[in-house]
C-alpha atoms as a PDB file:
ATOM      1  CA  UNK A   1       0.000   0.000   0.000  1.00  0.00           C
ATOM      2  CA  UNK A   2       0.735   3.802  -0.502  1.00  0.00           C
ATOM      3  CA  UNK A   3      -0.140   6.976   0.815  1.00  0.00           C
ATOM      4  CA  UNK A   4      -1.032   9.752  -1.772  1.00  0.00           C
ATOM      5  CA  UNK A   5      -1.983  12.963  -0.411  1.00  0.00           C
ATOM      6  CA  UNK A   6      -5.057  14.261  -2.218  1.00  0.00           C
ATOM      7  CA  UNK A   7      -5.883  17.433  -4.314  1.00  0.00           C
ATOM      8  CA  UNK A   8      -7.513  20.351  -2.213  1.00  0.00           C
ATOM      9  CA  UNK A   9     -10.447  19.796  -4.270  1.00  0.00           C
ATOM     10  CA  UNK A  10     -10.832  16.133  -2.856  1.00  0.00           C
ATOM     11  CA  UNK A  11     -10.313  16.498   0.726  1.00  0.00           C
ATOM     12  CA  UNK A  12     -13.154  19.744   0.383  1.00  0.00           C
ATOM     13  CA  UNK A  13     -15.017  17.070  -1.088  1.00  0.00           C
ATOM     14  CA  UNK A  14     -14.515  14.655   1.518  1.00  0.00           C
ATOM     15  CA  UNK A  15     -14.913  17.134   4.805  1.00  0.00           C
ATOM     16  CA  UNK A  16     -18.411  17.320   3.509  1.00  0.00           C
ATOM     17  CA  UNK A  17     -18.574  13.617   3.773  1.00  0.00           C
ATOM     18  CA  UNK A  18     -19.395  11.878   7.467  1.00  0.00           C
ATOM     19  CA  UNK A  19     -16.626  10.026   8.801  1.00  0.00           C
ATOM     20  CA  UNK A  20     -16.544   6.268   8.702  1.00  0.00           C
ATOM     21  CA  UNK A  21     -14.781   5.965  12.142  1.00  0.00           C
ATOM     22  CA  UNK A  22     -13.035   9.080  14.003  1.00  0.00           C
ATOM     23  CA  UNK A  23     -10.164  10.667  11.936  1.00  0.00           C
ATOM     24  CA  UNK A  24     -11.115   8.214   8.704  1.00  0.00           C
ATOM     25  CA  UNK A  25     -13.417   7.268   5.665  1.00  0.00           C
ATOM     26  CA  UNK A  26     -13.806   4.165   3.783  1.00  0.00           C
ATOM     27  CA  UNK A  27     -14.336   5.265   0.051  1.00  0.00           C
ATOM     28  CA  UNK A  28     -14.809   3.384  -3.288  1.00  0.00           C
ATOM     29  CA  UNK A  29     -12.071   5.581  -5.858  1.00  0.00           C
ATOM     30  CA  UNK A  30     -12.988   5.731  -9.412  1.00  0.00           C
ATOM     31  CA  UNK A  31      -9.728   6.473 -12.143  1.00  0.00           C
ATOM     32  CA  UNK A  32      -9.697   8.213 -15.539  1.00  0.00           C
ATOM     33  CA  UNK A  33      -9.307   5.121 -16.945  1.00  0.00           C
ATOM     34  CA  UNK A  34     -12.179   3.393 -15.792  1.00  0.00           C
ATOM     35  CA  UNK A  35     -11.038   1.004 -13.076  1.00  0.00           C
ATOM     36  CA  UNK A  36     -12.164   0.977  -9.266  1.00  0.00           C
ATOM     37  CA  UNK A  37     -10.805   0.399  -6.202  1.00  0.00           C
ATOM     38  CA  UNK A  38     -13.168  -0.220  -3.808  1.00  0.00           C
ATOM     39  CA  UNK A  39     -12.768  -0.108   0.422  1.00  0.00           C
ATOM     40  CA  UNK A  40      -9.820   2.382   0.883  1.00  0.00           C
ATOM     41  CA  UNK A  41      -9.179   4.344   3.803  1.00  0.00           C
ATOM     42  CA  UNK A  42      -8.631   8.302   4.023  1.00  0.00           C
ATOM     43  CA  UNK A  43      -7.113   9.828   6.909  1.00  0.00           C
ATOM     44  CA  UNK A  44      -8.047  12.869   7.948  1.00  0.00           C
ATOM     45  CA  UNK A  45      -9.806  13.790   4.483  1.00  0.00           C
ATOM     46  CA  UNK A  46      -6.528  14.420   3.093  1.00  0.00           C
ATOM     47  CA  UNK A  47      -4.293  10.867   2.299  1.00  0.00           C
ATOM     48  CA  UNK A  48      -5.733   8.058   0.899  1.00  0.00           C
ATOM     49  CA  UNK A  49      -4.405   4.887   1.184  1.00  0.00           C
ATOM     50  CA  UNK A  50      -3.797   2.704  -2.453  1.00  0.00           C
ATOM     51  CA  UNK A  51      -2.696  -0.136  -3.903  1.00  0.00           C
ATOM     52  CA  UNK A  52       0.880   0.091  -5.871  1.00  0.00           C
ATOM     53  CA  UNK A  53      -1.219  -0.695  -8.981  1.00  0.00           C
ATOM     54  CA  UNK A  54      -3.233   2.764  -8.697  1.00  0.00           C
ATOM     55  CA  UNK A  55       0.341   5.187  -8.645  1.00  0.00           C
ATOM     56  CA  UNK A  56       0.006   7.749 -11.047  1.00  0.00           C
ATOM     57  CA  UNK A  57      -4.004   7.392 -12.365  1.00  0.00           C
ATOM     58  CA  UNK A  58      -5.667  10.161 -11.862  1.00  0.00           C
ATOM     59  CA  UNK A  59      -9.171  10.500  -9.718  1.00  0.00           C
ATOM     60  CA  UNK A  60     -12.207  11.140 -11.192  1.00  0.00           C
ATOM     61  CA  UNK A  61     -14.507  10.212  -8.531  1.00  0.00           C
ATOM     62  CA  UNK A  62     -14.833   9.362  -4.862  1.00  0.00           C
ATOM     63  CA  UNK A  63     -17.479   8.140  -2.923  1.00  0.00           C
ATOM     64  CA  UNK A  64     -18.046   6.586   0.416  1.00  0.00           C
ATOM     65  CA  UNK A  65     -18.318   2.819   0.571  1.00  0.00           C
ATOM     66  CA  UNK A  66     -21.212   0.799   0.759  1.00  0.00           C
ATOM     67  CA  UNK A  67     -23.374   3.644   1.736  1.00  0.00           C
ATOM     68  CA  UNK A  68     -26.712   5.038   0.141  1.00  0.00           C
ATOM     69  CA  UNK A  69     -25.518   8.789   1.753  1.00  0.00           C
ATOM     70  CA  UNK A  70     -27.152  11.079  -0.845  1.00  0.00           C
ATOM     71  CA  UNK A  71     -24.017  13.479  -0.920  1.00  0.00           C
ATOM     72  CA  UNK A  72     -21.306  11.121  -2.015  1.00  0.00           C
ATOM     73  CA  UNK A  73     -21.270  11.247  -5.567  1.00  0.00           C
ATOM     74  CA  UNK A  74     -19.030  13.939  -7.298  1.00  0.00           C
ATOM     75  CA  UNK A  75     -18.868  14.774 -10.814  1.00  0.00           C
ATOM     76  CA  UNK A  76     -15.242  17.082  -9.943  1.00  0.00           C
ATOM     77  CA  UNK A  77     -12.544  16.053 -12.118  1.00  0.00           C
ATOM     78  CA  UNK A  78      -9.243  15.004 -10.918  1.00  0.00           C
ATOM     79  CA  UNK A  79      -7.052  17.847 -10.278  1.00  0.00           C
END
């Protein structure tokens, strides 16, 4: 696993979010390509943690796992 620290743009998006646990979220991350990667923690709405395999895709959506919250879909673009 890695730690990325995310955009500004993604951990405003997030702090809007509820917290999974205190200090953490468990989000499903979808990539420009297409691909998903589902379950990963984010600390403190800022670093997310990854699989080697996602290094260097870029974000295109986040949203919190397994949850029918009506505020976690974004349409932002990775940045």
């Amino acid at each position: 696993m890695m730690r990325i620290k995310l955009s500004q743009k993604w951990t405003d998006h997030l702090i809007r979010l509820p917290e999974s646990g205190m200090g953490y979220q468990r989000v499903d991350v979808r990539f420009a390509d297409g691909s998903i990667q589902q379950d990963c923690v984010v600390l403190n709405a800022e670093t997310i943690e990854l699989p080697e395999t996602c290094e260097g895709k870029a974000i295109t959506n986040i949203r919190l796992h397994k949850t029918n919250h009506p505020t976690t879909e974004s349409n932002a673009t990775s940045g």
